[in-house]
PDB file of N, CA and C in Angstrom:
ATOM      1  N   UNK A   1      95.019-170.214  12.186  1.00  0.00           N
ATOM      2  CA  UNK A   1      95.255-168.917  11.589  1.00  0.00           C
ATOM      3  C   UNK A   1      95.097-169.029  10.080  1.00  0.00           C
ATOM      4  N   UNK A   2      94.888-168.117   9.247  1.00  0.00           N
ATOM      5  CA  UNK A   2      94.564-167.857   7.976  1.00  0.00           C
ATOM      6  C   UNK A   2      95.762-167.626   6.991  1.00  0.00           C
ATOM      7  N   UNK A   3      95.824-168.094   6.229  1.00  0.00           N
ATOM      8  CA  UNK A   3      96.740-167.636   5.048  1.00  0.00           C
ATOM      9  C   UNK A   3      96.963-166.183   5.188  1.00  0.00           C
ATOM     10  N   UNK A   4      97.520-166.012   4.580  1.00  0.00           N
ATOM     11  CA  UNK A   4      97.700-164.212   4.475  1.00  0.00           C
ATOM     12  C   UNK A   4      98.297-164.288   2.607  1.00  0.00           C
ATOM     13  N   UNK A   5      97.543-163.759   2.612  1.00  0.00           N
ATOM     14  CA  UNK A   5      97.590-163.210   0.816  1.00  0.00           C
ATOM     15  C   UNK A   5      98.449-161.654   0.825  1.00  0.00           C
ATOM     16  N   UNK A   6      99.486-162.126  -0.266  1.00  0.00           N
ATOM     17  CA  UNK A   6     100.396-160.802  -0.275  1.00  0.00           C
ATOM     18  C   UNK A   6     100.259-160.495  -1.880  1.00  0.00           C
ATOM     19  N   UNK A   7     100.300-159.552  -2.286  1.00  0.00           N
ATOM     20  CA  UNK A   7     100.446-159.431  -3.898  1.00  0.00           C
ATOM     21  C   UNK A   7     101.181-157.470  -4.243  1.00  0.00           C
ATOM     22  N   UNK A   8     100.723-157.454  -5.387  1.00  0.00           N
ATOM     23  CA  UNK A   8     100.550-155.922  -6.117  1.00  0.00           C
ATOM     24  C   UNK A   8     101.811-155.966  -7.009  1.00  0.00           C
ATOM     25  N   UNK A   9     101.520-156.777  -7.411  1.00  0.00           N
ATOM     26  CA  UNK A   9     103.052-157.027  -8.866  1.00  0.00           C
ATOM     27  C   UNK A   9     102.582-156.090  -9.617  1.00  0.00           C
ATOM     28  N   UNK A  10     101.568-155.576 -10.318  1.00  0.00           N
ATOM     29  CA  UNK A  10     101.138-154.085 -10.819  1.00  0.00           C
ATOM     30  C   UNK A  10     101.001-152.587 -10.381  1.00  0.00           C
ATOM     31  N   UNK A  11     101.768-152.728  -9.035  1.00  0.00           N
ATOM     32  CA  UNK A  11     101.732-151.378  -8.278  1.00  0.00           C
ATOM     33  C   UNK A  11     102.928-150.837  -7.986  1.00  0.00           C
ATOM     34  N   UNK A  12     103.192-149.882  -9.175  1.00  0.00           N
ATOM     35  CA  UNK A  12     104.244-149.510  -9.348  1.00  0.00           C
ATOM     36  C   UNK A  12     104.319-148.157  -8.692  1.00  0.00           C
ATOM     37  N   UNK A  13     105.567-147.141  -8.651  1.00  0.00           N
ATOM     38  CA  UNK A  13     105.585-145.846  -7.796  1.00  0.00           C
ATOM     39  C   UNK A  13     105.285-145.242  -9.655  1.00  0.00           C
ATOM     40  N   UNK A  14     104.668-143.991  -9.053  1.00  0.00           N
ATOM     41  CA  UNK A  14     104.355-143.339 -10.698  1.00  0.00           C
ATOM     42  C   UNK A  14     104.976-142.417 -10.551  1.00  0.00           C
ATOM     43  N   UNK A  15     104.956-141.257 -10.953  1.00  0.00           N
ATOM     44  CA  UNK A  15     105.959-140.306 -11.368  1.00  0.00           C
ATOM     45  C   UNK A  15     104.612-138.865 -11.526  1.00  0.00           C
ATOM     46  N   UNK A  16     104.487-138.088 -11.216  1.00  0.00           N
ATOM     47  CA  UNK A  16     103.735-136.490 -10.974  1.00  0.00           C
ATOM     48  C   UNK A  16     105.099-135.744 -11.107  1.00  0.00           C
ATOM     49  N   UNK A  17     105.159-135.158 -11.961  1.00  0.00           N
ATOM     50  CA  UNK A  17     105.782-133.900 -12.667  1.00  0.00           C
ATOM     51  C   UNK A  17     107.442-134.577 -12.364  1.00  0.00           C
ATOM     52  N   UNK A  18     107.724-135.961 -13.063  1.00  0.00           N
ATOM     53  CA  UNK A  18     109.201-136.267 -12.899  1.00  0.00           C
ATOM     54  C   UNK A  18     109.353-136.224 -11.007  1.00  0.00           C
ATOM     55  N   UNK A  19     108.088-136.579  -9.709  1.00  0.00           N
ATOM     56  CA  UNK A  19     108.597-136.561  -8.954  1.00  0.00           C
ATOM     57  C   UNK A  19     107.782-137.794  -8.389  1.00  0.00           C
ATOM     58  N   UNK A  20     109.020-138.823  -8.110  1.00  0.00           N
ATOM     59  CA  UNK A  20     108.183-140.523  -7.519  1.00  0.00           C
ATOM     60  C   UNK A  20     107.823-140.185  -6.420  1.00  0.00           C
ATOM     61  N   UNK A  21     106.498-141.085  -6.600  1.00  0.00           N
ATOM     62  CA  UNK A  21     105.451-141.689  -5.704  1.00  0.00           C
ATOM     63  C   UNK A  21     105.692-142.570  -4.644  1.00  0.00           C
ATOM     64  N   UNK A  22     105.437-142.533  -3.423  1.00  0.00           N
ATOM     65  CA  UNK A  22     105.494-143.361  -2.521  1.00  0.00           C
ATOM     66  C   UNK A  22     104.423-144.573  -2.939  1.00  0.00           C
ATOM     67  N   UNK A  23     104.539-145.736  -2.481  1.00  0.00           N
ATOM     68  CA  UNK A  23     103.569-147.287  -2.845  1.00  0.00           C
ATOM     69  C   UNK A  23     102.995-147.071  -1.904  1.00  0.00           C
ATOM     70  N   UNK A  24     101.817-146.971  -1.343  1.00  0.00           N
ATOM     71  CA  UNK A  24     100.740-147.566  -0.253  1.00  0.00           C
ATOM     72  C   UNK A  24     100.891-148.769  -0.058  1.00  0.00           C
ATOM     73  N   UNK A  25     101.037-149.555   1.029  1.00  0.00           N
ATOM     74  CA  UNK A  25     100.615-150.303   1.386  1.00  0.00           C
ATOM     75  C   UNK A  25      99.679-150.882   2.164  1.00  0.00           C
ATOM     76  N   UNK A  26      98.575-151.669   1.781  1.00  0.00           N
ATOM     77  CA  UNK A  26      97.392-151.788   2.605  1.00  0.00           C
ATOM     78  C   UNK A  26      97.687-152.757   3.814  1.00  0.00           C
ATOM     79  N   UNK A  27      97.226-152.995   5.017  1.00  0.00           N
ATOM     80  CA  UNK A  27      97.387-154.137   5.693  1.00  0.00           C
ATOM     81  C   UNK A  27      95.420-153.912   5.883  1.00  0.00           C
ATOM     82  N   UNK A  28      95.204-155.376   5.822  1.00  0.00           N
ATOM     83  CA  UNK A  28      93.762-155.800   6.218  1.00  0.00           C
ATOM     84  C   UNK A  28      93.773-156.687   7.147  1.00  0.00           C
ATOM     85  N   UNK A  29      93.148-156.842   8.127  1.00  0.00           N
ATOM     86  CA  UNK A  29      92.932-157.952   9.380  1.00  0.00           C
ATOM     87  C   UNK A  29      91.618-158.047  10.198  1.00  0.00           C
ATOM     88  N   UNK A  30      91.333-159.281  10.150  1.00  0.00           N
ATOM     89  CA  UNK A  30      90.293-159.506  11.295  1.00  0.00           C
ATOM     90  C   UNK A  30      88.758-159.055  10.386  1.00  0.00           C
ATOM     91  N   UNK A  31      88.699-159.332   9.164  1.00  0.00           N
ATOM     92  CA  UNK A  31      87.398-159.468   8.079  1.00  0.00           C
ATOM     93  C   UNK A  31      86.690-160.523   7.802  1.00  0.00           C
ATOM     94  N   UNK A  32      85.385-160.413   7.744  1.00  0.00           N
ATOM     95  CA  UNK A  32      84.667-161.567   6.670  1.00  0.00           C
ATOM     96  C   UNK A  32      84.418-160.995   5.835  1.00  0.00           C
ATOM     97  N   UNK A  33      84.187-161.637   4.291  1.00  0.00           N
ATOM     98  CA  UNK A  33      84.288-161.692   3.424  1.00  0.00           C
ATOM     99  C   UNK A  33      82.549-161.631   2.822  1.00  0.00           C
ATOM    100  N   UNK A  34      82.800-160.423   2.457  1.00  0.00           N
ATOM    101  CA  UNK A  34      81.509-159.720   1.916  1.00  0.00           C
ATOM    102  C   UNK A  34      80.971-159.183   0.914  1.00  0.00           C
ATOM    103  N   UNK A  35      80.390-159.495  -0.186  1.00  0.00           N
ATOM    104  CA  UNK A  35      80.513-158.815  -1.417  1.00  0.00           C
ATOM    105  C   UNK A  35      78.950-158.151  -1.456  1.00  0.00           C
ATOM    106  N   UNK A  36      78.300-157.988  -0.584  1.00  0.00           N
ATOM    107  CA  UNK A  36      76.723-157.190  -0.433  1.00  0.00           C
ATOM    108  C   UNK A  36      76.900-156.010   0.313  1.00  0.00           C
ATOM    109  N   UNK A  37      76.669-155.320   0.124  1.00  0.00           N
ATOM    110  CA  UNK A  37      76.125-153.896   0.574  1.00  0.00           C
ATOM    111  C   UNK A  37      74.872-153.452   0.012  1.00  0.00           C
ATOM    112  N   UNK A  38      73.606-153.850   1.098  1.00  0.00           N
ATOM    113  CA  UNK A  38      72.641-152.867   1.366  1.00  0.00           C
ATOM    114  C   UNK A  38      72.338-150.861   1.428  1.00  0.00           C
ATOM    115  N   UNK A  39      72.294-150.575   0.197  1.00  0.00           N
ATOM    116  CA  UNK A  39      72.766-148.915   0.387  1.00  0.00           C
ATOM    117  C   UNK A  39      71.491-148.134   0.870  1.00  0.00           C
ATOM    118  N   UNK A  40      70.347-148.971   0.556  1.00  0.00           N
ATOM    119  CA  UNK A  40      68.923-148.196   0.846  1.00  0.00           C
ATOM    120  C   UNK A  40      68.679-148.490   2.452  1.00  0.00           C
ATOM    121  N   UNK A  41      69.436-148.830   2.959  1.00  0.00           N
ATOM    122  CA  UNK A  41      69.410-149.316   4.237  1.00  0.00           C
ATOM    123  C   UNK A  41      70.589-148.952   5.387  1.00  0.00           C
ATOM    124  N   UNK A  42      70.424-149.227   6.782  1.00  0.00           N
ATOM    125  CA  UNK A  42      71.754-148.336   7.653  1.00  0.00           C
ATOM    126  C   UNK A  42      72.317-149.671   7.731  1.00  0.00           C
ATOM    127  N   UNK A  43      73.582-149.513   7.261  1.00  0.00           N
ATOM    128  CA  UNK A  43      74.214-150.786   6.802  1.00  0.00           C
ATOM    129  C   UNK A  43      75.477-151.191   8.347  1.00  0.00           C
ATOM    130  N   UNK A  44      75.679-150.029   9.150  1.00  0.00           N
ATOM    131  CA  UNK A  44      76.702-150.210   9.604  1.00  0.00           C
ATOM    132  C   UNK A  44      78.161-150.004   9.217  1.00  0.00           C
ATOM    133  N   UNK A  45      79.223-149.645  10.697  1.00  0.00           N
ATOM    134  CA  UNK A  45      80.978-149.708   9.897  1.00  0.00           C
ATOM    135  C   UNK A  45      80.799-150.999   9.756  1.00  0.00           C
ATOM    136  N   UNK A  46      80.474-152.169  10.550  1.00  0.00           N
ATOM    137  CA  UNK A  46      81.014-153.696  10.333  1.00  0.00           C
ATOM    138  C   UNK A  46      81.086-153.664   9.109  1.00  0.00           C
ATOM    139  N   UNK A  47      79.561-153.590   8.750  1.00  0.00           N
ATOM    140  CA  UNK A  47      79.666-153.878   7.186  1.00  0.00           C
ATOM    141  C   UNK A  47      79.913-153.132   6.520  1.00  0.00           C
ATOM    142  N   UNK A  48      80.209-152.101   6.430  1.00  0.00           N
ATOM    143  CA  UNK A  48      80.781-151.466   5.356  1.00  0.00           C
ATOM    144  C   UNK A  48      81.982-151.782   5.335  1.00  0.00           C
ATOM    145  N   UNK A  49      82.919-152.253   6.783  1.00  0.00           N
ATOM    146  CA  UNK A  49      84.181-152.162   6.575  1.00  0.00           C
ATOM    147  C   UNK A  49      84.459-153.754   5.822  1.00  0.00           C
ATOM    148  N   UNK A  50      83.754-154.902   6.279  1.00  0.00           N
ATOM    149  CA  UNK A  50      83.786-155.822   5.632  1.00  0.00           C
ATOM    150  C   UNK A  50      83.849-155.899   4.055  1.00  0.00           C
ATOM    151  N   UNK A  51      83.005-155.011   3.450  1.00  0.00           N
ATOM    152  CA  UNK A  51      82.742-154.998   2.076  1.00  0.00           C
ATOM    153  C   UNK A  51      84.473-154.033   1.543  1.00  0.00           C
ATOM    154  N   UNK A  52      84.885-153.456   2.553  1.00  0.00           N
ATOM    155  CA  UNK A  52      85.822-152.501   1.904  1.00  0.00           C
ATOM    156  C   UNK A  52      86.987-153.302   1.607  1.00  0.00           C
ATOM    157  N   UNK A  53      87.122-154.160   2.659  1.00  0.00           N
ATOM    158  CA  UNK A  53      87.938-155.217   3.113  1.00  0.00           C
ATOM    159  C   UNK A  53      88.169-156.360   2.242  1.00  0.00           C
ATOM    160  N   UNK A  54      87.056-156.760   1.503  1.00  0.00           N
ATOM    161  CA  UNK A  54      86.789-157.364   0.700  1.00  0.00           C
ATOM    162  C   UNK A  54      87.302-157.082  -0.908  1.00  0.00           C
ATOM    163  N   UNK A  55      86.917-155.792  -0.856  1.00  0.00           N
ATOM    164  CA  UNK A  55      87.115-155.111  -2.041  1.00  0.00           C
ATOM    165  C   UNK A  55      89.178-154.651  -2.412  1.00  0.00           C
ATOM    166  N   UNK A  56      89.797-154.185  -1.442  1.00  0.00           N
ATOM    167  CA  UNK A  56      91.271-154.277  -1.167  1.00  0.00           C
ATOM    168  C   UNK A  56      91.604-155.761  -1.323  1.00  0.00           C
ATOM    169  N   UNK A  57      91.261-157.095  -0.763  1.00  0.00           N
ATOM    170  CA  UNK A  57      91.816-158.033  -1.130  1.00  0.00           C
ATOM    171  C   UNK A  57      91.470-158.268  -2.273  1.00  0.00           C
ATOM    172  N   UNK A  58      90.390-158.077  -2.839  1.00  0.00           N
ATOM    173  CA  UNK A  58      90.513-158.237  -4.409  1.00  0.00           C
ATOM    174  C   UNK A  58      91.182-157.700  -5.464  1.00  0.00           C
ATOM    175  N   UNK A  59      91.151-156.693  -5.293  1.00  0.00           N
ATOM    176  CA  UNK A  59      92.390-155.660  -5.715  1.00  0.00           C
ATOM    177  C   UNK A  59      93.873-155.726  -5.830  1.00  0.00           C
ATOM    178  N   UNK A  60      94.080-156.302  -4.586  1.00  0.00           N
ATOM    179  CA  UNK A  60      95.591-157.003  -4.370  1.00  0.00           C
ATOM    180  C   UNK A  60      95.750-158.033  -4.737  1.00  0.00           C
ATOM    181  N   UNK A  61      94.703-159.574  -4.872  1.00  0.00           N
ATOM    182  CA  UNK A  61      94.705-160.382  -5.646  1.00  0.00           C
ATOM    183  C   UNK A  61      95.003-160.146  -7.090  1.00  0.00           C
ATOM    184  N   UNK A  62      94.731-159.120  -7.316  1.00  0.00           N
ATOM    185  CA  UNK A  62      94.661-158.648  -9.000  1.00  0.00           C
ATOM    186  C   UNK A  62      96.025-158.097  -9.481  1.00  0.00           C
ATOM    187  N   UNK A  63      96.545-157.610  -8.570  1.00  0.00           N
ATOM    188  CA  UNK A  63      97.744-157.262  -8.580  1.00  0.00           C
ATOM    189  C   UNK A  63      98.043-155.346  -8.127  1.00  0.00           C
ATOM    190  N   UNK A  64      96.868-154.982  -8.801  1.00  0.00           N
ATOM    191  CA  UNK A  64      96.395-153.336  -8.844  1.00  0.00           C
ATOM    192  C   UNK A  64      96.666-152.545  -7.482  1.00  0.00           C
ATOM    193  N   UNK A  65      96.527-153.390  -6.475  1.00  0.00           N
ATOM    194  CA  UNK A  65      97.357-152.494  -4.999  1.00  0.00           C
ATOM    195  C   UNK A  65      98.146-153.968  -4.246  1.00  0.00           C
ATOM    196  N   UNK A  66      99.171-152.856  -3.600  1.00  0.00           N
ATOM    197  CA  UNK A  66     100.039-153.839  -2.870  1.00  0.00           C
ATOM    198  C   UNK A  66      99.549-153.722  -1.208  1.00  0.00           C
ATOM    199  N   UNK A  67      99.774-155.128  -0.678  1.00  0.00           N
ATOM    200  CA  UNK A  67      99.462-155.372   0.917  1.00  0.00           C
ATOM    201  C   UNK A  67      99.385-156.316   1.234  1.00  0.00           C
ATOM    202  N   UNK A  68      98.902-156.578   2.307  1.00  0.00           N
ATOM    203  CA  UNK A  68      98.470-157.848   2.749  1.00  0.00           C
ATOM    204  C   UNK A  68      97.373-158.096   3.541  1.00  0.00           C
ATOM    205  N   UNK A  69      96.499-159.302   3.562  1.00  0.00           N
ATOM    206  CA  UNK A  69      95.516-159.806   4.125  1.00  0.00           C
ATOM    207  C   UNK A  69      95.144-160.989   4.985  1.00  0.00           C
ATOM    208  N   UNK A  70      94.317-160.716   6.301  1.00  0.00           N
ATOM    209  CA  UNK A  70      94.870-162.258   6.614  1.00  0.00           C
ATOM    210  C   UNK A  70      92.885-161.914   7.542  1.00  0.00           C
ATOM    211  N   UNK A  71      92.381-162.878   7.633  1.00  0.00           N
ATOM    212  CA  UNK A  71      91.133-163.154   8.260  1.00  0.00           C
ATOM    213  C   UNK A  71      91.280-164.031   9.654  1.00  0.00           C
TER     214      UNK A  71
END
């Protein structure tokens, strides 16, 4: 089984007119790790979802959204 990467130390609840925000939390599972997307081309969900998948764990690595990931 895979590590599972947890983060989003920068994802805070914000505030819209003095009224808090709920946090999203992402869960990702069952991805490879994809940083290409073909757009001139029918790319598929796999791959698109791969690339999306990709793109959320990076994000959460960064700190910018909170969740978790596991491949």
């Amino acid at each position: 089984m895979a590590a599972i990467l947890q983060g989003g130390v920068r994802d805070t609840n914000q505030q819209i007119d003095n009224t808090p925000t709920l946090t999203t939390k992402f869960a990702v599972t069952d991805f490879t790790e994809d940083y290409a997307l073909a757009c001139n081309a029918e790319a598929g969900a796999t791959a698109l979802a791969d690339v999306v998948a990709t793109l959320i764990r990076e994000l959460i690595r960064k700190g910018i959204l909170d969740g978790t990931v596991s491949a």
